[in-house]
Protein backbone atom coordinates (compact mmCIF):
# COMPACT_ATOMS: atom_id res chain seq x y z
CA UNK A 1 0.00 0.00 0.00
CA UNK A 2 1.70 3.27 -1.13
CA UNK A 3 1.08 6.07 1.80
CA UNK A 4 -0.75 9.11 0.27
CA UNK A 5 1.91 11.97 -0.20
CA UNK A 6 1.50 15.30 2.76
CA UNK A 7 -0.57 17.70 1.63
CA UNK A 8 1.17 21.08 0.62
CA UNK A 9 0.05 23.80 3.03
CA UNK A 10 -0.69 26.93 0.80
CA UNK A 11 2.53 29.38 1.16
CA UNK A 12 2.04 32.88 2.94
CA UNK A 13 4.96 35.63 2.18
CA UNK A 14 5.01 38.92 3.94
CA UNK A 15 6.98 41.67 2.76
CA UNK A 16 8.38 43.35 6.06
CA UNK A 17 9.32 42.59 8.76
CA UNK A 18 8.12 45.23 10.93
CA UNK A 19 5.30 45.77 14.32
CA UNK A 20 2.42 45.62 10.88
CA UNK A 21 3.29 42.60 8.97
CA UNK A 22 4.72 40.57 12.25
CA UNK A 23 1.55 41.83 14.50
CA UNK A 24 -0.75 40.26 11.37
CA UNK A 25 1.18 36.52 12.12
CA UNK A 26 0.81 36.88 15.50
CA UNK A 27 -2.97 37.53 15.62
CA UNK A 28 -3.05 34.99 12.65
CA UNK A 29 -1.16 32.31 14.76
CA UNK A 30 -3.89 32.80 17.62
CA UNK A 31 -6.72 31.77 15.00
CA UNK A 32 -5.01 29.36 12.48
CA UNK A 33 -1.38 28.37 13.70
CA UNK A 34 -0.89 25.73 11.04
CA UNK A 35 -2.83 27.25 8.03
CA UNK A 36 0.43 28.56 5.75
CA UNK A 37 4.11 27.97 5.39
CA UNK A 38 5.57 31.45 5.98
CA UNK A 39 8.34 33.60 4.28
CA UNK A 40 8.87 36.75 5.84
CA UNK A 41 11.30 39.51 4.13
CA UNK A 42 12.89 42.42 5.66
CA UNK A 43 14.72 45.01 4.61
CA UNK A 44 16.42 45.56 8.19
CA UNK A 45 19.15 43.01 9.60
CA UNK A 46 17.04 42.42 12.87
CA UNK A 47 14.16 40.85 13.99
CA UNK A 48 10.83 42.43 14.74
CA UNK A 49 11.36 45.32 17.36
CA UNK A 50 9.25 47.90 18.74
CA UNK A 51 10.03 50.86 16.69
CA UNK A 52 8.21 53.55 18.54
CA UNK A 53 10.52 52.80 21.76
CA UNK A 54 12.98 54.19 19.22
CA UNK A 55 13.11 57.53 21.18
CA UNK A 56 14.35 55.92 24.43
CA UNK A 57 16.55 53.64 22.86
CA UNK A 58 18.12 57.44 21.83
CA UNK A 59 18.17 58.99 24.45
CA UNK A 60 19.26 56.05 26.94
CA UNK A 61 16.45 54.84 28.75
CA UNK A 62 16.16 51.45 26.93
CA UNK A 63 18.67 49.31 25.51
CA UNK A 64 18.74 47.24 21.80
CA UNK A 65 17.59 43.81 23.90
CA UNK A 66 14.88 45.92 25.88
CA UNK A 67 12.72 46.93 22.15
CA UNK A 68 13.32 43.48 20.74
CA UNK A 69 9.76 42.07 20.00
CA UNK A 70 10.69 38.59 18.25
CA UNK A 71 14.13 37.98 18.07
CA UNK A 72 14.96 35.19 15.40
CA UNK A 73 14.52 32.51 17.82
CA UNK A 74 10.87 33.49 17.79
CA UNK A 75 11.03 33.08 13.55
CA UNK A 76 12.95 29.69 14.06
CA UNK A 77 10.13 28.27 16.60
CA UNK A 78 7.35 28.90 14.65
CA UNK A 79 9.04 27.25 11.66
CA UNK A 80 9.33 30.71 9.40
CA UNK A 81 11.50 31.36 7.14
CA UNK A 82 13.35 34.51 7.73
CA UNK A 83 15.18 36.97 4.92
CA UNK A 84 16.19 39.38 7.25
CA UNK A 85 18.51 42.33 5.47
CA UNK A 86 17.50 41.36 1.90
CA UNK A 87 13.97 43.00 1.31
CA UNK A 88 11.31 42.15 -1.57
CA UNK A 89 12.40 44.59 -5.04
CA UNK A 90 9.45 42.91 -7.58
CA UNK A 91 6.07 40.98 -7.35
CA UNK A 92 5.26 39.05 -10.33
CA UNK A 93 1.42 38.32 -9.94
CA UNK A 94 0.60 36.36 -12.73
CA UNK A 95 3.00 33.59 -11.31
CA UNK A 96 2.40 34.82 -7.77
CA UNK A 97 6.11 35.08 -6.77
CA UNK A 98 8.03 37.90 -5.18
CA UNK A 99 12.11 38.52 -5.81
CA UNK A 100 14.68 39.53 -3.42
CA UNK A 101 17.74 41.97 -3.58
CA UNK A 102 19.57 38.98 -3.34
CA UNK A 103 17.78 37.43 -5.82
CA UNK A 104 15.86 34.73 -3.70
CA UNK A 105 12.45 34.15 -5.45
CA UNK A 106 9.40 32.63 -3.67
CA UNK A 107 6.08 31.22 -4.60
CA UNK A 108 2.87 32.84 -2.91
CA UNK A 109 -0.35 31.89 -2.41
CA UNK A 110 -1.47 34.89 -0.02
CA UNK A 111 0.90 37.96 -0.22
CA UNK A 112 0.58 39.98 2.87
CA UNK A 113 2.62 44.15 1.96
CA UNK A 114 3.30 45.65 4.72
CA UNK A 115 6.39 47.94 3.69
CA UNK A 116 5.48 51.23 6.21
CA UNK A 117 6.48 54.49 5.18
CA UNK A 118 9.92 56.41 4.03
CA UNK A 119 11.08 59.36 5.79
CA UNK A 120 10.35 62.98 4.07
CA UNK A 121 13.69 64.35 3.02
CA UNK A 122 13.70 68.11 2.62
CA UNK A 123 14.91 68.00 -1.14
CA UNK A 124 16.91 71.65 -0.54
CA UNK A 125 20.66 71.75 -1.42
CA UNK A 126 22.59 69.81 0.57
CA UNK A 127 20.28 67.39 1.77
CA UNK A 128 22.59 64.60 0.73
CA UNK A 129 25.49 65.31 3.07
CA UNK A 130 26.67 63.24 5.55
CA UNK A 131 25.52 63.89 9.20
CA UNK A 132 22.10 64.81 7.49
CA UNK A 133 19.70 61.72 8.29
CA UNK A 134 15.82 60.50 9.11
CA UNK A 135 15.06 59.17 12.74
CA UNK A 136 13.29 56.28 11.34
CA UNK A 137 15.37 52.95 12.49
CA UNK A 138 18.19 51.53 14.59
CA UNK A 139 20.98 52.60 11.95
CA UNK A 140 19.32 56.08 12.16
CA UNK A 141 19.90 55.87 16.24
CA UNK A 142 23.51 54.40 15.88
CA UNK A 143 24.13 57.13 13.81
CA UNK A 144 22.90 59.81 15.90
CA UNK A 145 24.77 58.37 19.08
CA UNK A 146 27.88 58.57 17.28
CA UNK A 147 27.24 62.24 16.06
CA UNK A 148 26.70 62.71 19.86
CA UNK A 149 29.79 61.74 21.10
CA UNK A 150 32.04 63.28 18.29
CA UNK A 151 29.94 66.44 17.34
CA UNK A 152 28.25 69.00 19.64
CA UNK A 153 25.28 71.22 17.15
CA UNK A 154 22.18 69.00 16.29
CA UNK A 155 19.67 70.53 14.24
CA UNK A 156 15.95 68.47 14.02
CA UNK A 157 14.19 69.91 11.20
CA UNK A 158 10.01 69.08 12.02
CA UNK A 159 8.40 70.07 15.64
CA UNK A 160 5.97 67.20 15.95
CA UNK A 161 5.94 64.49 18.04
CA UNK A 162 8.47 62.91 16.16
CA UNK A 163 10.83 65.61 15.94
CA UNK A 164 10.54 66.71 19.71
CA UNK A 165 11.30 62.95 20.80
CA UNK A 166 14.81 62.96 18.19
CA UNK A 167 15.57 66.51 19.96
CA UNK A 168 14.77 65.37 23.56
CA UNK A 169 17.14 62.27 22.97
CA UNK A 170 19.52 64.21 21.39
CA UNK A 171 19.65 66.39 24.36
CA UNK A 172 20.14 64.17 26.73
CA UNK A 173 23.29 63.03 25.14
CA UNK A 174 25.00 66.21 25.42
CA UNK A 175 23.82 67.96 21.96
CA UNK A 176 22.88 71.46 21.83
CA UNK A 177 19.50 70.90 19.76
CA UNK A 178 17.87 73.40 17.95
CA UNK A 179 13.78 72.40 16.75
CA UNK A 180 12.91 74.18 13.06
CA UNK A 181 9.15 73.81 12.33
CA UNK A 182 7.82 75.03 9.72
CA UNK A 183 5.01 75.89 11.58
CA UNK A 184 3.70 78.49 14.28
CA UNK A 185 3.02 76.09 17.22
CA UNK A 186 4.72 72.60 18.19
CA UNK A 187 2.62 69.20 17.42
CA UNK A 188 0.29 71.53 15.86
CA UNK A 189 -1.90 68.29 13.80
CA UNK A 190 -2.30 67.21 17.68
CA UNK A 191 -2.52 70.42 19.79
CA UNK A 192 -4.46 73.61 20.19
CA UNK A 193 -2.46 76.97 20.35
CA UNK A 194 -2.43 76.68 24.63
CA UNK A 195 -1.21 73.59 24.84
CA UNK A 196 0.83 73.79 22.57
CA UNK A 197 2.95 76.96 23.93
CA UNK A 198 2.90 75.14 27.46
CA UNK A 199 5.16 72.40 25.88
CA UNK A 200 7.46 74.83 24.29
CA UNK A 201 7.81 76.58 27.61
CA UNK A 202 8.48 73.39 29.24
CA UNK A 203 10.80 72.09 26.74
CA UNK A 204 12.55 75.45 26.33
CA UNK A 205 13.27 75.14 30.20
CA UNK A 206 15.29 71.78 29.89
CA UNK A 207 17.29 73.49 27.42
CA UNK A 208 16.02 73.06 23.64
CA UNK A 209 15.76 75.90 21.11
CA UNK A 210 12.70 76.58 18.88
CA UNK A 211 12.40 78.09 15.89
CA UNK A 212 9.26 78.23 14.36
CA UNK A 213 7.77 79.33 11.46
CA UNK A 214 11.57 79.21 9.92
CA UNK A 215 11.54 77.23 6.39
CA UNK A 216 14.64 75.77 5.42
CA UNK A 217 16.28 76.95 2.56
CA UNK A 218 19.66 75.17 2.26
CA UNK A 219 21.85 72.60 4.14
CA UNK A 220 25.42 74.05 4.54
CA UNK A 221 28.95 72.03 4.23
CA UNK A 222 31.66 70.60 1.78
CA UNK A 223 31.53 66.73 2.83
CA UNK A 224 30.08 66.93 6.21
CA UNK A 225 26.98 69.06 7.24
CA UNK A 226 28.08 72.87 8.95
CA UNK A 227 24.73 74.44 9.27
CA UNK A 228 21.23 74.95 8.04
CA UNK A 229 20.20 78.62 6.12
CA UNK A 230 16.68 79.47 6.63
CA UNK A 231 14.51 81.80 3.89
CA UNK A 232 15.48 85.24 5.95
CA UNK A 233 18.70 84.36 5.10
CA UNK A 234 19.28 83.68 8.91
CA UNK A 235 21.65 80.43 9.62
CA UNK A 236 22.28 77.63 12.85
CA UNK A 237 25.50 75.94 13.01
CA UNK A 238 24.81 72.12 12.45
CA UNK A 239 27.15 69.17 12.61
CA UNK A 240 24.51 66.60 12.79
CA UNK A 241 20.52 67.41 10.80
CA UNK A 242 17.66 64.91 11.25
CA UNK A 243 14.78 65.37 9.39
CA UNK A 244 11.49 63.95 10.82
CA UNK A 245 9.15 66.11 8.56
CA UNK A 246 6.49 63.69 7.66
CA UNK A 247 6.67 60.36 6.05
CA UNK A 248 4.97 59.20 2.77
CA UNK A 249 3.80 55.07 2.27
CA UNK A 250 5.74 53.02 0.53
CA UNK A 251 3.88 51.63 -1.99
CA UNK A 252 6.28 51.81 -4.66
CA UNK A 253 6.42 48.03 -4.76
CA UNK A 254 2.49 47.63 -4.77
CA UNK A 255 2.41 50.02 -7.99
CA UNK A 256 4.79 48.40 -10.00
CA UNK A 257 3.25 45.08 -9.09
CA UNK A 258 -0.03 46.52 -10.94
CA UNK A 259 -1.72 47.35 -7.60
CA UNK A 260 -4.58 50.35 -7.59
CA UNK A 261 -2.25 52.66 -5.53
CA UNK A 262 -3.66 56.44 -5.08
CA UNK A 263 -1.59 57.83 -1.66
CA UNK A 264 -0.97 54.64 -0.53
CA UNK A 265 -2.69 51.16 -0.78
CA UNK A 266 -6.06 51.13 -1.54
CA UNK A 267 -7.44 48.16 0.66
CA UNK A 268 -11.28 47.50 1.05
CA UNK A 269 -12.76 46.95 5.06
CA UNK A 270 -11.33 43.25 4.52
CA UNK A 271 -7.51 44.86 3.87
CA UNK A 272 -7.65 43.18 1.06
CA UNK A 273 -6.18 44.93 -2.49
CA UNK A 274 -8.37 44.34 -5.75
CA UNK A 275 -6.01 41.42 -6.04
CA UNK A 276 -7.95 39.06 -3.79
CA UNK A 277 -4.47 37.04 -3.13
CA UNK A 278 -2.94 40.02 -1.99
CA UNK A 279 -3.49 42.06 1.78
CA UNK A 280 -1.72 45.26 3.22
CA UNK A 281 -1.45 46.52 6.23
CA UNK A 282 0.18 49.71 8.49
CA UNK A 283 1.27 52.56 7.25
CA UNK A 284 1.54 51.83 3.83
CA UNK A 285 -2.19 51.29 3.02
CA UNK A 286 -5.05 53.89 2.27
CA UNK A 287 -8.90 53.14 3.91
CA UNK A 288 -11.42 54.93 2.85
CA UNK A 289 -9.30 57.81 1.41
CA UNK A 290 -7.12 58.07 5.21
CA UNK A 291 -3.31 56.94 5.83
CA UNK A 292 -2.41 55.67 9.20
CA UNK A 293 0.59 56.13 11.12
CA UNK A 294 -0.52 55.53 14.75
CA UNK A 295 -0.35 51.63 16.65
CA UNK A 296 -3.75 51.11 17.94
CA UNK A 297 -5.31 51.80 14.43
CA UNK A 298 -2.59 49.33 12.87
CA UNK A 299 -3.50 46.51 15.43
CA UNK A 300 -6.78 46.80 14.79
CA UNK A 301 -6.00 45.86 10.60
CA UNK A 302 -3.69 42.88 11.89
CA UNK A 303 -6.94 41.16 13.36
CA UNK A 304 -8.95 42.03 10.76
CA UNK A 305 -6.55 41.21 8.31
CA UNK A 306 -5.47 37.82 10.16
CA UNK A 307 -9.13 36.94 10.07
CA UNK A 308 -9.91 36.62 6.37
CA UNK A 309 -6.05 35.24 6.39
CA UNK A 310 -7.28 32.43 8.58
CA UNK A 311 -10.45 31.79 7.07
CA UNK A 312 -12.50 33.42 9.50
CA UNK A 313 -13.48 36.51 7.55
CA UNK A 314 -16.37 38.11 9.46
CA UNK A 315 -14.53 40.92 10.69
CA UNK A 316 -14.45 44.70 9.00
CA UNK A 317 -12.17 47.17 9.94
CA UNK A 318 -13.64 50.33 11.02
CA UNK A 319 -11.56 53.51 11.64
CA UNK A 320 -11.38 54.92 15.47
CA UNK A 321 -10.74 58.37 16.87
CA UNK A 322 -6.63 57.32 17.88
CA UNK A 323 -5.15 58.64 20.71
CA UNK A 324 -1.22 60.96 21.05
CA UNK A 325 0.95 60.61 23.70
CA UNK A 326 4.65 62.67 23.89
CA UNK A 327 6.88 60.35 24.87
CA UNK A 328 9.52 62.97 26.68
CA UNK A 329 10.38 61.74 30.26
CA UNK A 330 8.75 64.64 32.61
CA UNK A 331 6.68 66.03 30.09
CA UNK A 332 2.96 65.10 30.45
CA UNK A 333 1.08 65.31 27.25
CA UNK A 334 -1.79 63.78 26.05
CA UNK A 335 -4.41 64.24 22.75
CA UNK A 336 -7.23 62.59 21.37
CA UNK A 337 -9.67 62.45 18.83
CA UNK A 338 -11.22 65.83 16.95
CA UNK A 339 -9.10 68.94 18.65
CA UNK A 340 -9.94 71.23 16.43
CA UNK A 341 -13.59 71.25 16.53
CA UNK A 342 -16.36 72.64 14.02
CA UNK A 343 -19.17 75.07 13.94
CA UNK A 344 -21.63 73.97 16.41
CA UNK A 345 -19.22 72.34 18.75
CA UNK A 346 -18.05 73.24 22.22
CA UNK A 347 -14.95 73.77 24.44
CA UNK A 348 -14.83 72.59 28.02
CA UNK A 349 -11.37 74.68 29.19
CA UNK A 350 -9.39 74.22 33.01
CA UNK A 351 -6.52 76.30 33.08
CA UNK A 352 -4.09 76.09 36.13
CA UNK A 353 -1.20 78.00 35.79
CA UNK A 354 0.45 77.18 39.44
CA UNK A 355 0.04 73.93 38.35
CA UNK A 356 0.89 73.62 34.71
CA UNK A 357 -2.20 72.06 33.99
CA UNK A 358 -4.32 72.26 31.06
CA UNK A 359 -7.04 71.23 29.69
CA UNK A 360 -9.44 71.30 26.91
CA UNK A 361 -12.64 68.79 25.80
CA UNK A 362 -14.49 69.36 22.68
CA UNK A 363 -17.99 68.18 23.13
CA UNK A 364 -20.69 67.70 20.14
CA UNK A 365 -23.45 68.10 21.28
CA UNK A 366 -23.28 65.91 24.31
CA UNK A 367 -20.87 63.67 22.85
CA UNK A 368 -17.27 63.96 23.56
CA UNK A 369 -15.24 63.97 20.47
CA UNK A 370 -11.55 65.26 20.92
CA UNK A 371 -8.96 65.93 24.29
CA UNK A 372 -6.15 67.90 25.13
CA UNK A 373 -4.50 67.31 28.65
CA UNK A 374 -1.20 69.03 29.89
CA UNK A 375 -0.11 68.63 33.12
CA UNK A 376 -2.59 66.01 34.19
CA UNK A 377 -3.05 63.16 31.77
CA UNK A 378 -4.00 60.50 34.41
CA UNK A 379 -7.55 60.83 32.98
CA UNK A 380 -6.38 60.27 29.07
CA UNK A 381 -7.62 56.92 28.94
CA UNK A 382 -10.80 57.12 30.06
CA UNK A 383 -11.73 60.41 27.98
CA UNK A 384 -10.89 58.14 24.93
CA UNK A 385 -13.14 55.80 25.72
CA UNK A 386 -15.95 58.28 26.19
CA UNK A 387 -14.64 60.04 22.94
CA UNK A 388 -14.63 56.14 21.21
CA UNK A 389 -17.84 54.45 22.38
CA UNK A 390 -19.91 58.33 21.85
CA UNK A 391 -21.00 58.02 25.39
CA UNK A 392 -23.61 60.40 26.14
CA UNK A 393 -21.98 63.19 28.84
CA UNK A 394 -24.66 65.12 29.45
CA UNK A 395 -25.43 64.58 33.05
CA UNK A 396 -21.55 64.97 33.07
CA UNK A 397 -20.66 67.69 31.32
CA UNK A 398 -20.41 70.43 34.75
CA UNK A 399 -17.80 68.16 36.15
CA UNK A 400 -16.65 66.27 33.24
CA UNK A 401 -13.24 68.74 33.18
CA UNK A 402 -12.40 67.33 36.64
CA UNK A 403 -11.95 63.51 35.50
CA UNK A 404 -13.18 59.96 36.13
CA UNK A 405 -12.86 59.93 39.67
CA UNK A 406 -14.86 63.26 40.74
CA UNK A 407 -17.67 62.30 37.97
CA UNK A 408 -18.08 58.77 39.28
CA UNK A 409 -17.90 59.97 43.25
CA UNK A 410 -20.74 62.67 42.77
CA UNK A 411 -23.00 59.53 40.45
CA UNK A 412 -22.48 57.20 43.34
């Protein structure tokens, strides 16, 4: 009696190898653990690590080990098969396999994208010198540590949350930083005007410099950065410049692939491209016209997408008010939702000036849709959660400003 050959599991390749892609296997794993043979590429030498605990790793609070999500042991265990260092450079659909740099190719029968975003390089003269870099990976934060201990003039070129994390690092390894924003407030997609000049105060105190509304004209230097001219013709000395202007998806891949790109991936509520073999997730995808660059959002498309992966497709991913917090030890910041407001919405405002407190709701109606909290963030959390589940506030709203405890000690 001959035996009956294994069956062939259908083959699952991700391309990257960062918190997106890895997050989807993970939630996949929980549902499915035995459904694919995996191939994962990355274009980074590492395994999976946390990249927004890039700022401490920066400025010294956390070591390479201590951001290390699945170190290859984890790949090895789970029987994947890691390209680490060697990411994806074409997709050939019509076969279904993807090439390497190094010129490994691989059959797919799902193809999971989830290539993030590129760092916005100022395209001014002198952009391409060296000691002018992104903050967008561990070579970036080797690099910037070793500017630190050689150089003494950083320049960080972007004052949002980003940008203020690179500087604060920075900082704390001995740089003199100076913060250019293009803008007239810091973190001003996540902060009204008040707010906004309490951080700046703050941050000014521990011993950055701001200047804002400056546009950078030119990057000064032979071989090695000197300084940054701004548009008044004003100049900074500079031996080190990090951009952290923006970022912009990386869907280059995805579009020469054939893929219906517009500012990113167009996936439907199933992540799903009009290739039905073929998912994205993170920052590289477009929903419903938006781009995402914040975690909780991006978790929430790894269990969708891990769902329809496994079989188990009865889940659609629906977009959430997302939540900001500065990660800048001392500095207590917190946003959520809609700050700006609209016509026909209201502020809720508690200024404390002895205090350093702040704080602003935005109610519709008698719905709570956005947050800013300086000074006292304890109470973040739970104005989310009013803000996410539309909780009516009404017979809150004369002590809502004052936080969970005091509304749920007067209720009792």
């Amino acid at each position: 009696m001959i035996a009956a050959a294994p069956t062939r599991r259908p083959s699952l390749v991700v391309i990257g190898n960062g918190m997106a892609g890895i997050r989807t296997i993970e939630e996949l794993f929980k549902l499915a653990p035995d459904r694919y043979d995996i191939t994962v590429f990355g274009a980074e030498p590492h395994g999976n690590y946390n990249r927004i605990l890039l700022s401490p790793l920066l400025s010294g609070e956390k070591q390479l080990d201590d951001i290390m999500l699945n170190p290859r042991e984890w790949y090895a265990r789970h029987h994947i098969t890691l390209h680490a260092g060697d990411p994806v450079v074409s997709i050939d659909r019509a076969r279904r396999q993807v090439r390497s740099a190094a010129g490994v190719d691989v059959h797919y029968d799902r193809l999971l994208i989830a290539t993030g975003s590129k760092p916005v390089i100022l395209p001014v003269p002198g952009h391409n010198l060296e000691g002018v870099i992104a903050f967008r990976d561990i070579q970036d934060v080797d690099t910037m540590l070793a500017a630190a201990r050689d150089h003494r003039h950083a320049v960080v070129i972007g004052g949002g949350l980003l940008g203020l994390e690179a500087a604060n690092g920075l900082m704390r390894q001995g740089m003199s930083v100076t913060v250019v924003h293009v803008a007239d407030a810091l973190m001003n997609r996540q902060l009204d005007a008040p707010a906004a000049a309490l951080l700046k105060g703050a941050l000014e105190r521990r011993g950055l410099r701001f200047l804002l509304a400056a546009h950078t004209e030119a990057i000064l230097g032979t071989t090695r950065v000197e300084g940054v001219r701004f548009k008044d013709g004003s100049t900074v000395p500079a031996d080190l410049v990090v951009m952290t202007a923006g970022v912009r998806p990386n869907m280059e891949l995805a579009a020469n692939a054939g893929l219906f790109c517009e500012r990113a991936i167009v996936v439907d509520d199933t992540l799903q491209t009009f290739d039905p073999r073929v998912y994205a997730v993170g920052e590289c995808v477009q929903h419903r016209s938006a781009t995402f660059g914040l975690v909780a959002p991006i978790w929430e498309q790894a269990r969708v997408c891990a769902a329809h992966l496994a079989g188990a497709g009865h889940r659609r991913y629906v977009q959430q008010a997302t939540a900001t917090k500065l990660k800048v030890t001392g500095v207590d910041l917190y946003s959520a939702g809609d700050i700006i407001g609209a016509a026909g919405t209201t502020d809720l405002v508690l200024r404390d000036a002895r205090r350093g407190v702040y704080k602003r709701l935005v109610l519709d109606g008698n719905v709570l849709v956005g947050a800013v909290l300086y000074g006292d963030v304890a109470d973040g959390p739970w104005y989310f959660d009013l803000i996410q589940q539309r909780t009516d506030v009404a017979s809150l709203r004369d002590r809502l400003l004052f936080g969970k405890a005091f509304c749920e000690a007067l209720a009792a």
